[in-house]
N, C-alpha and C. Protein backbone atom coordinates (compact mmCIF):
# COMPACT_ATOMS: atom_id res chain seq x y z
N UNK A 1 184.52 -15.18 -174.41
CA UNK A 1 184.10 -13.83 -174.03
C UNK A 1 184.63 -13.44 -172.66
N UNK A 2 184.95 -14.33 -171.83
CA UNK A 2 185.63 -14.42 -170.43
C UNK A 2 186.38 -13.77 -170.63
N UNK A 3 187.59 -14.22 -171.27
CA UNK A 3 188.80 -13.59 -171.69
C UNK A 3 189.34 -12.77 -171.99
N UNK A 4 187.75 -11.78 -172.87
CA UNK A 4 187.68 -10.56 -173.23
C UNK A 4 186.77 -9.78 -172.17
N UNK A 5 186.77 -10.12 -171.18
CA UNK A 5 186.16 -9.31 -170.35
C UNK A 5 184.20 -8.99 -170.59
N UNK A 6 183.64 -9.95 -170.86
CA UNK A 6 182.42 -9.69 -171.49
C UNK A 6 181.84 -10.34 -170.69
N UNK A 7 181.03 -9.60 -169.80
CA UNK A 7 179.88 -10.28 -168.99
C UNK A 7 178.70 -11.26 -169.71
N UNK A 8 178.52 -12.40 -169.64
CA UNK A 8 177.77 -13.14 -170.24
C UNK A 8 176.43 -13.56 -169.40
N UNK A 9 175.16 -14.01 -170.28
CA UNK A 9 173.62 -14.20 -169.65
C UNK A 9 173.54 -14.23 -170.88
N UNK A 10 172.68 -16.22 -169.90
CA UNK A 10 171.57 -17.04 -170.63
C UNK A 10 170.38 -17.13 -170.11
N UNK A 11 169.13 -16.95 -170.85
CA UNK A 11 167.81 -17.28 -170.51
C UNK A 11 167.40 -17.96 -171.54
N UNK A 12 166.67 -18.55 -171.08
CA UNK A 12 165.72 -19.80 -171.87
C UNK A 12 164.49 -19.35 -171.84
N UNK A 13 163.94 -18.18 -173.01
CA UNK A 13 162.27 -18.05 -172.95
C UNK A 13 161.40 -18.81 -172.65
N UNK A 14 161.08 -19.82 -173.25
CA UNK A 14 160.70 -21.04 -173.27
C UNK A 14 160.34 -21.40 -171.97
N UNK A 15 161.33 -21.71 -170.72
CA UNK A 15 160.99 -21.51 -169.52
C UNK A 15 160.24 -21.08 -168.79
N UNK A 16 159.45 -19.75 -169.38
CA UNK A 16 158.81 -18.89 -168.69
C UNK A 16 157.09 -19.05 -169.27
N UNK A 17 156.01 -19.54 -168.04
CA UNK A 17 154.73 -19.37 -168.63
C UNK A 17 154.10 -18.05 -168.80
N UNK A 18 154.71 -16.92 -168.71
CA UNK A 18 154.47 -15.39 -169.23
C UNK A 18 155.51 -14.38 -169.16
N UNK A 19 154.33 -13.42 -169.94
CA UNK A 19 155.53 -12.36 -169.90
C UNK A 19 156.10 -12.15 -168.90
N UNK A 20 155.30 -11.66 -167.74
CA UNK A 20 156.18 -10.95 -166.53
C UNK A 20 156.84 -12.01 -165.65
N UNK A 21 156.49 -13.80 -166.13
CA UNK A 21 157.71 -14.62 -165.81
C UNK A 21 158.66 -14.57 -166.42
N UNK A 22 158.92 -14.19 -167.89
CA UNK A 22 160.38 -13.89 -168.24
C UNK A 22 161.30 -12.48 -168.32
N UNK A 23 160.27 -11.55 -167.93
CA UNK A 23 161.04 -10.35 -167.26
C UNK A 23 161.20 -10.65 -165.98
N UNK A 24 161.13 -11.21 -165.30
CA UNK A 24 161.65 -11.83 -163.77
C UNK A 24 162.94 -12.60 -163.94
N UNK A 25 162.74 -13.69 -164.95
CA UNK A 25 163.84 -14.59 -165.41
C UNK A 25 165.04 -13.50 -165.86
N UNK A 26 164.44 -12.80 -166.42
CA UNK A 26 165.92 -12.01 -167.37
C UNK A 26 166.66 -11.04 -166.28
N UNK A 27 165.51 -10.64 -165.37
CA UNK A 27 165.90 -9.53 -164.67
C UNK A 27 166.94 -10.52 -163.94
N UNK A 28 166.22 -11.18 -163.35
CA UNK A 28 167.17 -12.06 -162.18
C UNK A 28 168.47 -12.47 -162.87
N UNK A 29 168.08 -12.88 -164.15
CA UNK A 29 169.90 -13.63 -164.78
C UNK A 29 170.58 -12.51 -165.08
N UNK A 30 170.46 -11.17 -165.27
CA UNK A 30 170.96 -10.02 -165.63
C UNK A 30 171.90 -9.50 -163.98
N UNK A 31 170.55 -9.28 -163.21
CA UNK A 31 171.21 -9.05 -161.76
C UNK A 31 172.63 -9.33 -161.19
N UNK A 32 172.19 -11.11 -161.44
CA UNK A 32 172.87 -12.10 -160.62
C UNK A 32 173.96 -12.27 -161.32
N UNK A 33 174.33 -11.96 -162.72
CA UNK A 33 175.51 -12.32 -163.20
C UNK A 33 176.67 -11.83 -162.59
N UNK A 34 177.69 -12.47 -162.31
CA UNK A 34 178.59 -12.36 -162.09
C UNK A 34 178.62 -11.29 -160.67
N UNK A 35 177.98 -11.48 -159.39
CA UNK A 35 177.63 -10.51 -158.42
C UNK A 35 177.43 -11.64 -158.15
N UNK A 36 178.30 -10.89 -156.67
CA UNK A 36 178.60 -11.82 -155.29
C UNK A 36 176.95 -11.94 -154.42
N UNK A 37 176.68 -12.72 -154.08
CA UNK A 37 175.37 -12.90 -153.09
C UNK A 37 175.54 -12.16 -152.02
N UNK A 38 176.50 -11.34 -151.09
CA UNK A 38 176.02 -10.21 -150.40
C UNK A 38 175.49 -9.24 -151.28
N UNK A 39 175.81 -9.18 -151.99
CA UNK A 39 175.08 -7.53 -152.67
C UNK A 39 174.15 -7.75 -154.09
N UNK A 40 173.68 -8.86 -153.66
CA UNK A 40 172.32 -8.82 -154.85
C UNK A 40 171.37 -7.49 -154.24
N UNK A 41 171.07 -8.20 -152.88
CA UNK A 41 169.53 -6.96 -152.69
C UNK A 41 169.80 -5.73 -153.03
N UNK A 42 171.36 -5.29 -152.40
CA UNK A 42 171.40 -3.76 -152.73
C UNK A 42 171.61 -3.52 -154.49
N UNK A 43 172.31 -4.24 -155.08
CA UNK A 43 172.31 -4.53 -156.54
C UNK A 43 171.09 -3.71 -157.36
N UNK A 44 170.07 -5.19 -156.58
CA UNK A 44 168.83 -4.89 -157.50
C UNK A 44 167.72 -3.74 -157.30
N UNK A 45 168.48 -3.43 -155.58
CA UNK A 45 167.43 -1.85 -155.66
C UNK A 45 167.87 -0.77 -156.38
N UNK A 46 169.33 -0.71 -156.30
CA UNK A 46 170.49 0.27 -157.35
C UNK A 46 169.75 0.09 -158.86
N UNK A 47 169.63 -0.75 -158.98
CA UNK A 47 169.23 -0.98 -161.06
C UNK A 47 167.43 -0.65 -161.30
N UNK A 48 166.74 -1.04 -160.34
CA UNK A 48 165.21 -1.45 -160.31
C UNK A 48 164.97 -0.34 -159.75
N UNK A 49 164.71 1.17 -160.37
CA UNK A 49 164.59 1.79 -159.57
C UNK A 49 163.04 2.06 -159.28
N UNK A 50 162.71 2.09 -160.61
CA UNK A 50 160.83 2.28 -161.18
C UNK A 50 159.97 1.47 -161.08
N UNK A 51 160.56 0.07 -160.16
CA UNK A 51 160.10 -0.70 -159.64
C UNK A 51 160.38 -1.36 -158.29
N UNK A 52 158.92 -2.21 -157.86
CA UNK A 52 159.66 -2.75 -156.54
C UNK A 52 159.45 -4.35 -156.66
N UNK A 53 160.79 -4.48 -156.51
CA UNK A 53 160.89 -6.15 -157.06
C UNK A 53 160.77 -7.08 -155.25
N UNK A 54 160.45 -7.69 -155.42
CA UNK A 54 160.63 -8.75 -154.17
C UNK A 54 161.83 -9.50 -154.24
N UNK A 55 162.95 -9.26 -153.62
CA UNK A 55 163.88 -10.34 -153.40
C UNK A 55 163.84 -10.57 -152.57
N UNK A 56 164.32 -12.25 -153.03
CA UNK A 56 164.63 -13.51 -151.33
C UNK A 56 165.98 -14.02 -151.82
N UNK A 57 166.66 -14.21 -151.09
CA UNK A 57 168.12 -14.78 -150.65
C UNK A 57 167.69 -16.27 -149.93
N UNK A 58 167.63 -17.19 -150.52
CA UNK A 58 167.82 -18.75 -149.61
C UNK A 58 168.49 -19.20 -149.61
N UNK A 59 168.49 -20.37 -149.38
CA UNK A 59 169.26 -21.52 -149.19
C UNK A 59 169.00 -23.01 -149.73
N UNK A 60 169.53 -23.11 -151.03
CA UNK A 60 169.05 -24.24 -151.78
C UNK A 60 168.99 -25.73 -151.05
N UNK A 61 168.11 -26.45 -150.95
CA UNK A 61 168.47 -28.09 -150.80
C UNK A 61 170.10 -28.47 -150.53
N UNK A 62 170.47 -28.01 -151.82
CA UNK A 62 172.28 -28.45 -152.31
C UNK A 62 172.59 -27.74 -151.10
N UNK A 63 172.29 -26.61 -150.45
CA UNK A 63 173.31 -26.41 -149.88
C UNK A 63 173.84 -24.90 -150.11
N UNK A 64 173.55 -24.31 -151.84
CA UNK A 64 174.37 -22.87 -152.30
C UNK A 64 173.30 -22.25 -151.68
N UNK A 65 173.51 -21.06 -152.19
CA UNK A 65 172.37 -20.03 -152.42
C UNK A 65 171.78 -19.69 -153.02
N UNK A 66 170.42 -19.14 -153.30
CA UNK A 66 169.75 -19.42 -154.22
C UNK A 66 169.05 -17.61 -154.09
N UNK A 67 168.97 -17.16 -155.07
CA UNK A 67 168.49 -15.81 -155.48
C UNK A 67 167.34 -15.78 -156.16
N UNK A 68 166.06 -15.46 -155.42
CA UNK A 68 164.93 -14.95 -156.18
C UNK A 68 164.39 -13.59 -156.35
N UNK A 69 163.71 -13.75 -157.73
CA UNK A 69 163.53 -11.85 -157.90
C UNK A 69 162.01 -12.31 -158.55
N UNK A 70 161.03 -11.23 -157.86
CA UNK A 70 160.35 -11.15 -158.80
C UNK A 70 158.89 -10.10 -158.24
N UNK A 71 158.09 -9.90 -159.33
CA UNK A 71 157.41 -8.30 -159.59
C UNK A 71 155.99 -8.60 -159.04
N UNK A 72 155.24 -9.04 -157.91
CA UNK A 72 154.19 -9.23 -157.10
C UNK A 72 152.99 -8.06 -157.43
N UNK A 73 153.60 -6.85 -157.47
CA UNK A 73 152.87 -5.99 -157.47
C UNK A 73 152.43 -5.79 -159.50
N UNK A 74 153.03 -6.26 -159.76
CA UNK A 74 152.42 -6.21 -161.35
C UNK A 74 151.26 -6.81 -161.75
N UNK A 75 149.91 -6.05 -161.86
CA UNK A 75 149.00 -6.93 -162.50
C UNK A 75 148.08 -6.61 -163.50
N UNK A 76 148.33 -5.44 -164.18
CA UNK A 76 147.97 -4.80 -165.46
C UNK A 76 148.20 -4.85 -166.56
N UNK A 77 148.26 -4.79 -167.73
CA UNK A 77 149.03 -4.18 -169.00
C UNK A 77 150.10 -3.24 -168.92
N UNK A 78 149.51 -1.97 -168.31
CA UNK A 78 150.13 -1.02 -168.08
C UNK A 78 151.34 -1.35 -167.21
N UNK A 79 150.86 -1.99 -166.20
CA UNK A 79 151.97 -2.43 -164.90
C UNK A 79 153.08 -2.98 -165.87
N UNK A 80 152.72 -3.89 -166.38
CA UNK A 80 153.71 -4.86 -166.78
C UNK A 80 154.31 -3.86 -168.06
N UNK A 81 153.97 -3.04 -169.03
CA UNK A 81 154.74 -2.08 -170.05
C UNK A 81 155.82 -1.08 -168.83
N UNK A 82 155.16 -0.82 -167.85
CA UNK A 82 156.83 -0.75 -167.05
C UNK A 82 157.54 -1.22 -166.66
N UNK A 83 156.81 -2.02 -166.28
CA UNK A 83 158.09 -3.19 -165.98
C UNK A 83 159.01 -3.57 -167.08
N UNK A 84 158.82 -3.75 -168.26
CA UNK A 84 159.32 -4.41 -169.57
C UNK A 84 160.33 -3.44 -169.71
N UNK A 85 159.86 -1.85 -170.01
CA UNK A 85 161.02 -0.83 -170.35
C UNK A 85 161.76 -0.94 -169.14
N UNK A 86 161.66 -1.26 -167.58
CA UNK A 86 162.67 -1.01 -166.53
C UNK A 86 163.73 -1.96 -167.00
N UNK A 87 163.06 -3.44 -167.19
CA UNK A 87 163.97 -4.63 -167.52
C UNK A 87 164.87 -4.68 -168.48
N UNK A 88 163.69 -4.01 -169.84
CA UNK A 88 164.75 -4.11 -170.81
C UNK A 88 165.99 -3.03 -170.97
N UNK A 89 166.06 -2.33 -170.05
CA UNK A 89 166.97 -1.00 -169.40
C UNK A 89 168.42 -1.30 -168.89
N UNK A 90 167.95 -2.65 -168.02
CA UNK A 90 168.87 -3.13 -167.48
C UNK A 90 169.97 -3.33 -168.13
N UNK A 91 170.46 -3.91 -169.34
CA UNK A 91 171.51 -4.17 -169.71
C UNK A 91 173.01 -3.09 -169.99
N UNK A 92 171.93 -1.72 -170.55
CA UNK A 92 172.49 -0.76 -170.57
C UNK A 92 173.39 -0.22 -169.01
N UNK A 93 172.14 -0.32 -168.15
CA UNK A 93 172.88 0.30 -167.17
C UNK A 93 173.91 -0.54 -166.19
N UNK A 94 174.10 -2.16 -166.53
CA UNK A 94 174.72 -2.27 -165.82
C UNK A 94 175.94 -2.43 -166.65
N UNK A 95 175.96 -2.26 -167.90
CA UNK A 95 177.69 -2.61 -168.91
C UNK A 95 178.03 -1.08 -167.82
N UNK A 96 177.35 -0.05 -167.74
CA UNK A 96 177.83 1.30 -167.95
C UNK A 96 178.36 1.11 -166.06
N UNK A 97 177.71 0.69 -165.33
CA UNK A 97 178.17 0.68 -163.76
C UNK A 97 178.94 -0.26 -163.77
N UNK A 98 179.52 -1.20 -164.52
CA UNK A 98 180.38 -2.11 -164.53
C UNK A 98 181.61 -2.27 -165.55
N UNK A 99 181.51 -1.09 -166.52
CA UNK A 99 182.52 -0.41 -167.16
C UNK A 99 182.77 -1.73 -168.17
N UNK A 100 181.42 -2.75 -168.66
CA UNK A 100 182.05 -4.02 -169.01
C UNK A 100 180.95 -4.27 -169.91
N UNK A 101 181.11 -4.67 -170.71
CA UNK A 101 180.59 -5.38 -172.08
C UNK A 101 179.44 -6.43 -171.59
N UNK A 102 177.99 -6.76 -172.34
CA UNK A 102 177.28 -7.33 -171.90
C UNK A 102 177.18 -8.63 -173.35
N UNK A 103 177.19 -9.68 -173.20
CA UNK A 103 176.43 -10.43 -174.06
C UNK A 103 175.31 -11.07 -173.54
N UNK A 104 173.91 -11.46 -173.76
CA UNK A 104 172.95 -11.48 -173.48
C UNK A 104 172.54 -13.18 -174.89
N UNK A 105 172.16 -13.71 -174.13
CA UNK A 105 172.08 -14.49 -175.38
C UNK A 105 170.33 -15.41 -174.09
N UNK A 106 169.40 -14.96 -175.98
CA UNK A 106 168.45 -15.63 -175.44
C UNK A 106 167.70 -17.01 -176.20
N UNK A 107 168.03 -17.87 -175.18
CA UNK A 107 167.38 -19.37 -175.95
C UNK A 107 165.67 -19.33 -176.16
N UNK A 108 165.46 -20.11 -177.30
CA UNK A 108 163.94 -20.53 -177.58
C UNK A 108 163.45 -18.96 -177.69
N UNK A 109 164.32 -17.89 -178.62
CA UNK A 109 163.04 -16.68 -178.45
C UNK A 109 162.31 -16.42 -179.26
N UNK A 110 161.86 -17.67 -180.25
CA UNK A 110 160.58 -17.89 -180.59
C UNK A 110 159.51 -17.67 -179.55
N UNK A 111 159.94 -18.17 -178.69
CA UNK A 111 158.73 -18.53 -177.58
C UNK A 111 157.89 -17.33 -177.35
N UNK A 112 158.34 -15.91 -177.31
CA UNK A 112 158.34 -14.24 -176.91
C UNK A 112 157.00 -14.62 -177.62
N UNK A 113 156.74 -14.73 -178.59
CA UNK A 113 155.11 -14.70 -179.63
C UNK A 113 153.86 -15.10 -178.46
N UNK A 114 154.22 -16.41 -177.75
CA UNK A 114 153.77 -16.86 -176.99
C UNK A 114 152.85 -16.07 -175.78
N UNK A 115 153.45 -15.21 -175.04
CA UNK A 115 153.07 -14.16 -174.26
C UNK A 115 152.09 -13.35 -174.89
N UNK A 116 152.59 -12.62 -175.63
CA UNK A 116 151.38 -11.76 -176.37
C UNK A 116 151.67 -11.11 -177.59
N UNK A 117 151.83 -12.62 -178.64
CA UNK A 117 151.51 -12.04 -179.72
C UNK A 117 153.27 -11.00 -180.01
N UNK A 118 153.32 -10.21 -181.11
CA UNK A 118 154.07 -9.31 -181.12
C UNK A 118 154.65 -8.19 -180.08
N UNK A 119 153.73 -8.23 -179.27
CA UNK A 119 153.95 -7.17 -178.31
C UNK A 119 155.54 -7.09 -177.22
N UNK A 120 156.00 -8.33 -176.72
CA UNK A 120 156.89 -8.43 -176.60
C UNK A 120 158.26 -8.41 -177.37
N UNK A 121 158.46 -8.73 -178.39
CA UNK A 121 159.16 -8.33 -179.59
C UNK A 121 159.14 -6.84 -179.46
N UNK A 122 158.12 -6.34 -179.86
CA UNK A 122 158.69 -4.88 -180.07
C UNK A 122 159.14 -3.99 -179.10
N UNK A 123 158.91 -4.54 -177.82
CA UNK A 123 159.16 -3.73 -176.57
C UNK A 123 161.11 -4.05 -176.25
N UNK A 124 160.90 -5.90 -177.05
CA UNK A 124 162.27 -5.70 -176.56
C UNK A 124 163.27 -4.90 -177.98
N UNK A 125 162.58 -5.17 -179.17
CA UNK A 125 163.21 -4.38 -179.86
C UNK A 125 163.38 -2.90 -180.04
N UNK A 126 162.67 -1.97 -179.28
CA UNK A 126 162.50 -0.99 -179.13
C UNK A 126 163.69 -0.84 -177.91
N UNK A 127 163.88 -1.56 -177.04
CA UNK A 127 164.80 -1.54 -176.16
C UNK A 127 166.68 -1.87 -176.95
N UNK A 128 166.43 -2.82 -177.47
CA UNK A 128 167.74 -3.18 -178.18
C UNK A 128 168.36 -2.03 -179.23
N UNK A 129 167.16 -1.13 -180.20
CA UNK A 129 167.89 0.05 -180.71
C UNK A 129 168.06 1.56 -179.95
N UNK A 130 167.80 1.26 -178.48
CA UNK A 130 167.80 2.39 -177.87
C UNK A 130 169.60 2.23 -176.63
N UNK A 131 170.13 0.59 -177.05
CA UNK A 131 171.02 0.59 -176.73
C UNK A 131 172.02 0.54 -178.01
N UNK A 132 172.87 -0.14 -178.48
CA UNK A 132 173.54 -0.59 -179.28
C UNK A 132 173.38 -1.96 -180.28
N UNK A 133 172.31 -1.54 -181.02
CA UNK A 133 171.99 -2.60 -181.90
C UNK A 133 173.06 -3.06 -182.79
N UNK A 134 174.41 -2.43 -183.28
CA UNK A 134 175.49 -3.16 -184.04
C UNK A 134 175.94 -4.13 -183.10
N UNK A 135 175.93 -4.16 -181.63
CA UNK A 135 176.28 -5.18 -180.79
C UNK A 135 175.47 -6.87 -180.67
N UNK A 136 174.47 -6.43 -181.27
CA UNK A 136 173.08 -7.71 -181.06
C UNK A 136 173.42 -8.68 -181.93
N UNK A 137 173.23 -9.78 -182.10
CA UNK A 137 172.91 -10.63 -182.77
C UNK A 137 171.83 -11.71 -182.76
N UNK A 138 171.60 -12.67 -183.62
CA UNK A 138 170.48 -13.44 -183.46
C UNK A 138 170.81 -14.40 -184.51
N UNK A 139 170.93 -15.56 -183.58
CA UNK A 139 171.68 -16.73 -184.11
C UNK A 139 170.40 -17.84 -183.76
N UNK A 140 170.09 -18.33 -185.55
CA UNK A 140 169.27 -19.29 -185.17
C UNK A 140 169.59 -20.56 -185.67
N UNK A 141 169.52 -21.99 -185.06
CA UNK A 141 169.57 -23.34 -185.71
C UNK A 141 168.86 -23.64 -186.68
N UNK A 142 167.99 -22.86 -186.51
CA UNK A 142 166.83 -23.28 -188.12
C UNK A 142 166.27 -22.25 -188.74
N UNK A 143 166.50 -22.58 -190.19
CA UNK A 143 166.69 -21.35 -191.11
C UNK A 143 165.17 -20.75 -190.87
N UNK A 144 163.79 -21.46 -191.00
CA UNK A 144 162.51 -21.09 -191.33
C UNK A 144 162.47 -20.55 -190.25
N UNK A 145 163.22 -20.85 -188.66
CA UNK A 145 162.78 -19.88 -187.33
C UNK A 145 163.35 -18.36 -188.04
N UNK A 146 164.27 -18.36 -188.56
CA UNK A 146 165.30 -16.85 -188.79
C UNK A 146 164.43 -16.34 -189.70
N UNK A 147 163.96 -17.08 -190.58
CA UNK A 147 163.12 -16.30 -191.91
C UNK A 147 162.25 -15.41 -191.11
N UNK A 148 161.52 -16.45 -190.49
CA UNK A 148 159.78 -15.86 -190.16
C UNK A 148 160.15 -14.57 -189.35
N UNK A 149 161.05 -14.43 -188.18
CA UNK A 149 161.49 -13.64 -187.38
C UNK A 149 161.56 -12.31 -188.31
N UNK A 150 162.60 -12.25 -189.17
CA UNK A 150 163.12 -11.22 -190.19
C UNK A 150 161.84 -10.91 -190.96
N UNK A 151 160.51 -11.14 -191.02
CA UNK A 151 159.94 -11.32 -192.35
C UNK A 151 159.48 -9.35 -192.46
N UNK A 152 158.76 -9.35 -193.16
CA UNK A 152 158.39 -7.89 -193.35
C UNK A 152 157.17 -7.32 -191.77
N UNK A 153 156.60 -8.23 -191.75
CA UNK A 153 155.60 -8.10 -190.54
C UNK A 153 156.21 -8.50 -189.40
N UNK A 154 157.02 -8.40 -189.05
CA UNK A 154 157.43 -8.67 -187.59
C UNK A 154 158.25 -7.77 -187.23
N UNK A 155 158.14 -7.28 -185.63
CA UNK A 155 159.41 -6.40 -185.16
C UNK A 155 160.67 -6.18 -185.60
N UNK A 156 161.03 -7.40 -185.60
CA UNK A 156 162.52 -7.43 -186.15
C UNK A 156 163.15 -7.45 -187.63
N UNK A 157 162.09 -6.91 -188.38
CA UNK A 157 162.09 -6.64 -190.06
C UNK A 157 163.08 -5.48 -189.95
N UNK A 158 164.45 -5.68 -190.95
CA UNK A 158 165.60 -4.71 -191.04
C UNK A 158 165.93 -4.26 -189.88
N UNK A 159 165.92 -5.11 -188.71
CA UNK A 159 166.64 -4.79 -187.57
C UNK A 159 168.33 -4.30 -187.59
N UNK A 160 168.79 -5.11 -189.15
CA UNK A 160 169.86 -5.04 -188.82
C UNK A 160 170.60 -6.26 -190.22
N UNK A 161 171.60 -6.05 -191.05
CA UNK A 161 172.20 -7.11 -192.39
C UNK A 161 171.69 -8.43 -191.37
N UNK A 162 171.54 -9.18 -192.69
CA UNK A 162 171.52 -10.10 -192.51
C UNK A 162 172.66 -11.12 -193.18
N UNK A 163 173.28 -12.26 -192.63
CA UNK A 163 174.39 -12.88 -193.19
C UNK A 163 173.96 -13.99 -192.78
N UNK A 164 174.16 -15.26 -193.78
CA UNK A 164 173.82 -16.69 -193.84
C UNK A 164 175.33 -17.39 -194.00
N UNK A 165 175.08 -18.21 -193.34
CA UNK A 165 177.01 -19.33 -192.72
C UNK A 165 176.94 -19.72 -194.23
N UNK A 166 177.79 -19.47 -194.55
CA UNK A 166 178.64 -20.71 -195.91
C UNK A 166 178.97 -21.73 -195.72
């Protein structure tokens, strides 16, 4: 995807003990991709506009730098349903300020149930057909994770064909 010019981001749901820890996670791996460490802060005030994120710039153990983001002031339902549409926003607006293709690839997103139930699913699926859903995919190692995902009761029911590897 390098090659083709396609900005790439990985998150690991799974990672995160809540929701508004993995809209922090995503925001931050979204941010930080491929952006130089002078211009994260201004970066993330440019993209975050409907929110106010806390960033810190350190200095890892190792030695690099180390970029933290995250939403202090969130402590509602409500809080956090803005936060979700700001985050899940992000992708759009930065292919479009960066004139560049996004792939987004998220590990363990089984885990999304975890947080609350369906609710995350549909916020991010509500976000994914408000960008370019022929672009998405959802690639799973195990068939019964892909079933249940696709089933009639879940967000992602006719999201989109489905095709099984030969």
């Amino acid at each position: 995807l390098a090659r083709e010019n396609v900005l790439t981001v990985e998150v690991t749901v799974a990672a995160s003990s809540s929701y508004v820890g993995f809209l922090e996670s995503y925001a931050r791996a979204l941010v930080a991709a491929d952006t130089p460490m002078s211009r994260l802060r201004r970066w993330t005030s440019e993209l975050l506009t409907g929110v106010r994120p806390e960033v810190r710039l350190d200095t890892a153990p190792t030695g690099e730098a180390a970029f933290s983001l995250a939403f202090p002031a969130v402590r509602t339902a409500r809080d956090t349903a803005r936060l979700a549409a700001e985050v899940f926003a992000l992708p759009g607006k930065i292919a479009a300020a960066r004139k560049q293709r996004l792939a987004i690839a998220l590990d363990e997103f089984q885990a999304l149930t975890a947080f609350d139930g369906d609710t995350t699913e549909q916020a991010l699926r509500a976000a994914v057909r408000a960008e370019r859903p022929e672009d998405c995919v959802d690639a799973r190692s195990e068939p019964a994770l892909m079933q249940h995902r696709i089933s009639p009761k879940t967000p992602f029911y006719n999201a989109g064909p489905e095709e099984r590897p030969q």
